[in-house]
C-alpha atoms as a PDB file:
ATOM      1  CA  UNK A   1      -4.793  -7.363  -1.699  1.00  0.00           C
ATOM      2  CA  UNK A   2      -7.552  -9.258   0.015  1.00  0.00           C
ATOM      3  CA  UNK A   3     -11.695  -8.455  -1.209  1.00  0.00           C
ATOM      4  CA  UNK A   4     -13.741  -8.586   1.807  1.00  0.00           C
ATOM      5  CA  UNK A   5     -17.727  -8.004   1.226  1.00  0.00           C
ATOM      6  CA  UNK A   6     -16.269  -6.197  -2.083  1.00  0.00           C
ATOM      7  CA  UNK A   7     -13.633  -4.201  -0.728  1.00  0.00           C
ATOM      8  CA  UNK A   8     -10.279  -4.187  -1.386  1.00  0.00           C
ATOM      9  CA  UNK A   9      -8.277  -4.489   1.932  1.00  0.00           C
ATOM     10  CA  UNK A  10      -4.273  -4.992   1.362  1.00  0.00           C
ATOM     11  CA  UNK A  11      -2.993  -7.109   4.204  1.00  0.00           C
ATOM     12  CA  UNK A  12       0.123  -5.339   4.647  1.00  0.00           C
ATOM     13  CA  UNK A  13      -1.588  -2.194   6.438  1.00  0.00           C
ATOM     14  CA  UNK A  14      -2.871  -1.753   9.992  1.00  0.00           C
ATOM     15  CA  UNK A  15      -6.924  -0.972   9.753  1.00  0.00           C
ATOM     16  CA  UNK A  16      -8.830   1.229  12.517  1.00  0.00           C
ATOM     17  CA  UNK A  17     -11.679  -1.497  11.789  1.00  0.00           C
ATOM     18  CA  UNK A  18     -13.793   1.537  14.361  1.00  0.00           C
ATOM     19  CA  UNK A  19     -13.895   4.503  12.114  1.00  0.00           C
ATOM     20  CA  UNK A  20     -12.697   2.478   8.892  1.00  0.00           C
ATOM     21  CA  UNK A  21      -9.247   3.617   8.600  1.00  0.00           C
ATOM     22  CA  UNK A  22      -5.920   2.673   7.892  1.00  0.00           C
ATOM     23  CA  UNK A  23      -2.517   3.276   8.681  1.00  0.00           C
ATOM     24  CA  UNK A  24       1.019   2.354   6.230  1.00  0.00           C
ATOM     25  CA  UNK A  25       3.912   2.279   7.986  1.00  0.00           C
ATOM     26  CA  UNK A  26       6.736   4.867   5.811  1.00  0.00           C
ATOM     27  CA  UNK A  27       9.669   3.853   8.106  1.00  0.00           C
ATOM     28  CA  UNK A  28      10.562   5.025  11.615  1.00  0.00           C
ATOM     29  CA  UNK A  29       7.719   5.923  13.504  1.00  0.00           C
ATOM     30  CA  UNK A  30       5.842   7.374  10.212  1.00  0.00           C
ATOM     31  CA  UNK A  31       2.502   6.287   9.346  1.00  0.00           C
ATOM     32  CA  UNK A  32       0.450   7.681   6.249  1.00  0.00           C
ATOM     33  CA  UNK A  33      -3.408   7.118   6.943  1.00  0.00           C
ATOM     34  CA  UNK A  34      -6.264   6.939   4.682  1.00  0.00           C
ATOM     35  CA  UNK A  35     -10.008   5.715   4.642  1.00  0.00           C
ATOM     36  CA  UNK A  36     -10.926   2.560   3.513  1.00  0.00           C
ATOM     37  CA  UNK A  37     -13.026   1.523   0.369  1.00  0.00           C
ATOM     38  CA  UNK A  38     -15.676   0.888   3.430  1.00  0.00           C
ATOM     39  CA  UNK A  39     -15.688   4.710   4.655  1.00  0.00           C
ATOM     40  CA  UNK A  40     -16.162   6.311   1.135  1.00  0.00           C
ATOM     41  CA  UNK A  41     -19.415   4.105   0.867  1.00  0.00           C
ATOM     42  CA  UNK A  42     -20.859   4.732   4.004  1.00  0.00           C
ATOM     43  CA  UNK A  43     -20.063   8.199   3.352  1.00  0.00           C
ATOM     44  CA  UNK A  44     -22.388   8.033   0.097  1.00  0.00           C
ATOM     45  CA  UNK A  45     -19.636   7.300  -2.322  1.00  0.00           C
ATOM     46  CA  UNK A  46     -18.386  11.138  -3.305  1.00  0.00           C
ATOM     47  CA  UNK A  47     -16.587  13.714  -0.902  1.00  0.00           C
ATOM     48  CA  UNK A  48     -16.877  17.482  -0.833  1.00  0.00           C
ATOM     49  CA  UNK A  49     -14.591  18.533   1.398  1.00  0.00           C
ATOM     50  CA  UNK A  50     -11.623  17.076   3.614  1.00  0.00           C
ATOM     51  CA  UNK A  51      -9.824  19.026   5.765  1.00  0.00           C
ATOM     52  CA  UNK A  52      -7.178  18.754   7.729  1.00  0.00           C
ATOM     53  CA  UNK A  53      -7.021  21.307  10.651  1.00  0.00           C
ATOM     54  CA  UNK A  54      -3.795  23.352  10.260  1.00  0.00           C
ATOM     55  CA  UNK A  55      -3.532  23.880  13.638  1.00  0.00           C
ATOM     56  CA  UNK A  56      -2.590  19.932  14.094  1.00  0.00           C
ATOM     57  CA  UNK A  57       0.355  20.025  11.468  1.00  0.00           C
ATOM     58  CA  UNK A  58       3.428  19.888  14.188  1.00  0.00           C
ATOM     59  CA  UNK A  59       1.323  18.856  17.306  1.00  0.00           C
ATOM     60  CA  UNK A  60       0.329  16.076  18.769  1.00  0.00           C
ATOM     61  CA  UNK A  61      -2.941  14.462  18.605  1.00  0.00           C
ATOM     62  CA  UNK A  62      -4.170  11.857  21.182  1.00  0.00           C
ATOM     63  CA  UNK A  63      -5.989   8.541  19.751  1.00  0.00           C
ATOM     64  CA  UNK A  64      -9.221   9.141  18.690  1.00  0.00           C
ATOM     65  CA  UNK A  65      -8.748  13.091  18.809  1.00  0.00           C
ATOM     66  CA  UNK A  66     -10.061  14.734  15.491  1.00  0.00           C
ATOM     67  CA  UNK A  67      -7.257  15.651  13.248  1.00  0.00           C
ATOM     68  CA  UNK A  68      -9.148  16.122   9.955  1.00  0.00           C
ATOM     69  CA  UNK A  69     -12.585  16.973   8.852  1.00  0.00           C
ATOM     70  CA  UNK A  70     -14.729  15.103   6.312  1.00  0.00           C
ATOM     71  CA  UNK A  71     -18.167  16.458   4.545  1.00  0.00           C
ATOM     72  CA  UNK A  72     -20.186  14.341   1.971  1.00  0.00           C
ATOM     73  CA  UNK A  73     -23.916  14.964   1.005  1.00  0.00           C
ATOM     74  CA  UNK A  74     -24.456  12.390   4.017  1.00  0.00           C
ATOM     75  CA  UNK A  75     -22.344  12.232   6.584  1.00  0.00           C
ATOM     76  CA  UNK A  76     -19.889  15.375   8.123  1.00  0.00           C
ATOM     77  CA  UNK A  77     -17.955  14.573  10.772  1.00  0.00           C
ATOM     78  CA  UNK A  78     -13.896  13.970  12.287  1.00  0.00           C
ATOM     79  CA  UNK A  79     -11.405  11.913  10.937  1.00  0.00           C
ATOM     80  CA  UNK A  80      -9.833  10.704  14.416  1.00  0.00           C
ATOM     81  CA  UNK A  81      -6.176   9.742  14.864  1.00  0.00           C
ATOM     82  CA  UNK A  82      -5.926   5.474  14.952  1.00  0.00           C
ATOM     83  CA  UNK A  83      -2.737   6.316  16.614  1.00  0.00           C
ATOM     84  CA  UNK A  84      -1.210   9.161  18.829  1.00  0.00           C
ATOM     85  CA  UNK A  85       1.061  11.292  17.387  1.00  0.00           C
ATOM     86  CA  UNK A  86       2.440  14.172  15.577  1.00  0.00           C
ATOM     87  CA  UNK A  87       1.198  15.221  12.571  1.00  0.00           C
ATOM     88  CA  UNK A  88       3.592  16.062  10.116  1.00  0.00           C
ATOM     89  CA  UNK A  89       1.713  16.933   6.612  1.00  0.00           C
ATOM     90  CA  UNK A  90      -1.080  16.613   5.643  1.00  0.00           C
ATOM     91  CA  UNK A  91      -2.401  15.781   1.971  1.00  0.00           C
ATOM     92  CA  UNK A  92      -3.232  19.552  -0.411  1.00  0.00           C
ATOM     93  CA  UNK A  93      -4.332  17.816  -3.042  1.00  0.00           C
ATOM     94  CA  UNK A  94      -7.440  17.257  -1.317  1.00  0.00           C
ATOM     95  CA  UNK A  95      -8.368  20.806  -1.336  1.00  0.00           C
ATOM     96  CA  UNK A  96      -8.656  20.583  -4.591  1.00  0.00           C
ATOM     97  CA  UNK A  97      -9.980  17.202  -5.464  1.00  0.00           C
ATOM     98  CA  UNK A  98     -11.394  15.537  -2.253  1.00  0.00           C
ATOM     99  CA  UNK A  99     -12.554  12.691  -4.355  1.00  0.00           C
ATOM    100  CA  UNK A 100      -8.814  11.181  -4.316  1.00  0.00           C
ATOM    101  CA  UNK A 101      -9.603   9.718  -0.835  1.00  0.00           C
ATOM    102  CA  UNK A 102     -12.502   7.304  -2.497  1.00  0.00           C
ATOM    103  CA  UNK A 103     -11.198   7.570  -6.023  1.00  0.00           C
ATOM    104  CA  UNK A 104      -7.523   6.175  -5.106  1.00  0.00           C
ATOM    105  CA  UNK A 105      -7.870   5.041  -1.441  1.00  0.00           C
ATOM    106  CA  UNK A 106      -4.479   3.777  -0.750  1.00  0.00           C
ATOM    107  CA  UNK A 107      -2.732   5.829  -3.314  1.00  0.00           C
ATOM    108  CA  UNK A 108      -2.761   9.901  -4.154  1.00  0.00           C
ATOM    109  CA  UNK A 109      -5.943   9.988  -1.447  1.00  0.00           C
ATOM    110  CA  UNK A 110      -4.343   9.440   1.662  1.00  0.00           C
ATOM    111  CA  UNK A 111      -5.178  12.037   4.192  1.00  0.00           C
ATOM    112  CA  UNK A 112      -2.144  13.039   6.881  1.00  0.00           C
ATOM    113  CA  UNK A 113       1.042  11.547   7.758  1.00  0.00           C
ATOM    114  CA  UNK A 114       1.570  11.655  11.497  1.00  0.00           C
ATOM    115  CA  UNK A 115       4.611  10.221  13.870  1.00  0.00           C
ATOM    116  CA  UNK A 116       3.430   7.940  16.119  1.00  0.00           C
ATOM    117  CA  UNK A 117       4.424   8.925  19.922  1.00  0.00           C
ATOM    118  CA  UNK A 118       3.031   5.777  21.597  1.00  0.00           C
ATOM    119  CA  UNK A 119       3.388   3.238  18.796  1.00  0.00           C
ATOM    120  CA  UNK A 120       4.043  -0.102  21.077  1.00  0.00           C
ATOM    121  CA  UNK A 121       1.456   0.726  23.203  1.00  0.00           C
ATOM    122  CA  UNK A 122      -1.221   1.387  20.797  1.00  0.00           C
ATOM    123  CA  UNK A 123      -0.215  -1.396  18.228  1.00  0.00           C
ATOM    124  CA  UNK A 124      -2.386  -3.812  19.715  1.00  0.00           C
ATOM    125  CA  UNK A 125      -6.069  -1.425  19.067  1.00  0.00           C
ATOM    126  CA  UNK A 126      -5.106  -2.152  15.455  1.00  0.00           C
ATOM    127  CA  UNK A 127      -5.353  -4.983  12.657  1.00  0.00           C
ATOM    128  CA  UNK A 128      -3.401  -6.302  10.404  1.00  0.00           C
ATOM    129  CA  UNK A 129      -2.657  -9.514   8.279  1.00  0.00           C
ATOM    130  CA  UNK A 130      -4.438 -12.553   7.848  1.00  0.00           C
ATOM    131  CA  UNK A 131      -5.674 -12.463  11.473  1.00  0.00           C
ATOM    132  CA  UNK A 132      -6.511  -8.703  11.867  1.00  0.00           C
ATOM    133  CA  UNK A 133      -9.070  -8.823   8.194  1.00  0.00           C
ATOM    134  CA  UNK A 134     -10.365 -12.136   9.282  1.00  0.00           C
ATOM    135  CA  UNK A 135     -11.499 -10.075  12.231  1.00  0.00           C
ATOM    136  CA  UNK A 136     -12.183  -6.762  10.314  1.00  0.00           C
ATOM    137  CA  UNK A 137     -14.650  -9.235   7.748  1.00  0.00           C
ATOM    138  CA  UNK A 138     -16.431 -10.535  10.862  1.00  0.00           C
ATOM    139  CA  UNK A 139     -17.164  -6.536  12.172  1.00  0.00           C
ATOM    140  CA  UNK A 140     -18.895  -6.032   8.438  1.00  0.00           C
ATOM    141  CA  UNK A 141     -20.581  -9.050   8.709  1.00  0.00           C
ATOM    142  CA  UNK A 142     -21.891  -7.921  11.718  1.00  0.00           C
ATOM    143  CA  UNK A 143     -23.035  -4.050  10.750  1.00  0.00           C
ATOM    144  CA  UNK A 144     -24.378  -5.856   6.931  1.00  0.00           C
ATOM    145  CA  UNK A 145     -21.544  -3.469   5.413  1.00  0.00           C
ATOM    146  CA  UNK A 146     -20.230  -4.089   1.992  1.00  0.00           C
ATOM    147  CA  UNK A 147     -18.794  -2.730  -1.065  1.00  0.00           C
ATOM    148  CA  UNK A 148     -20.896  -3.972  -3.739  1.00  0.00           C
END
């Protein structure tokens, strides 16, 4: 796991540097997405609510569509898809504990699963490795973003 500006960014996951998320590959075409470290403290550092629209579970949603919800004392607004896809499931233990997305980032507080539909097309919007954080580390540099 790489620390950039105080955040912990594992290499080994594609990063929506845009809306500061990121995206696991689970095999096939299935992608589990989260926020980053980054998006819980811009968001104020504690969630109150994340939801993901039921209406998107089974349908596809374009890039940058909504899929999910997300409402701190700072900041609500849409989770958009880094990919386009179908969403398969998304995470219930947020209901209950929306925390889990800041508390355990790339862990229990993912946020949706979704099938990606145009993977090899959209690949290229994303980052990942050495490369993609180098680039992700200049984009906080730029906005004065941190961790700490």
């Amino acid at each position: 796991m790489a620390i950039i500006r105080g955040c912990n960014l594992p290499e080994d996951l594609y990063y929506y540097p845009e809306k500061h998320l990121w995206l696991k590959p689970l095999g096939g075409n299935l992608f589990r997405l989260g926020l980053t470290p980054i998006a819980g403290q811009l968001a104020g550092g504690k969630l109150n609510a994340v939801t993901i629209r039921a209406k998107n579970i089974g349908t596809e949603v374009a890039q940058g569509k909504s899929l999910a919800t997300l409402e701190s004392a700072k900041f609500v607004g849409p989770v958009p898809a880094p990919i386009s896809g179908i969403v398969r499931r998304g995470n219930e233990q947020l209901a209950a504990n929306p925390d889990l997305v800041i508390s355990d980032p790339y862990g229990e507080g993912w946020i949706a699963e979704i099938e990606a539909t145009k993977w090899e097309e959209e690949k290229a919007s994303l980052l990942t490795g050495p490369d993609g954080l180098a680039a992700y580390e200049q984009k906080l540099e730029a906005a004065n973003i941190s961790c700490h």
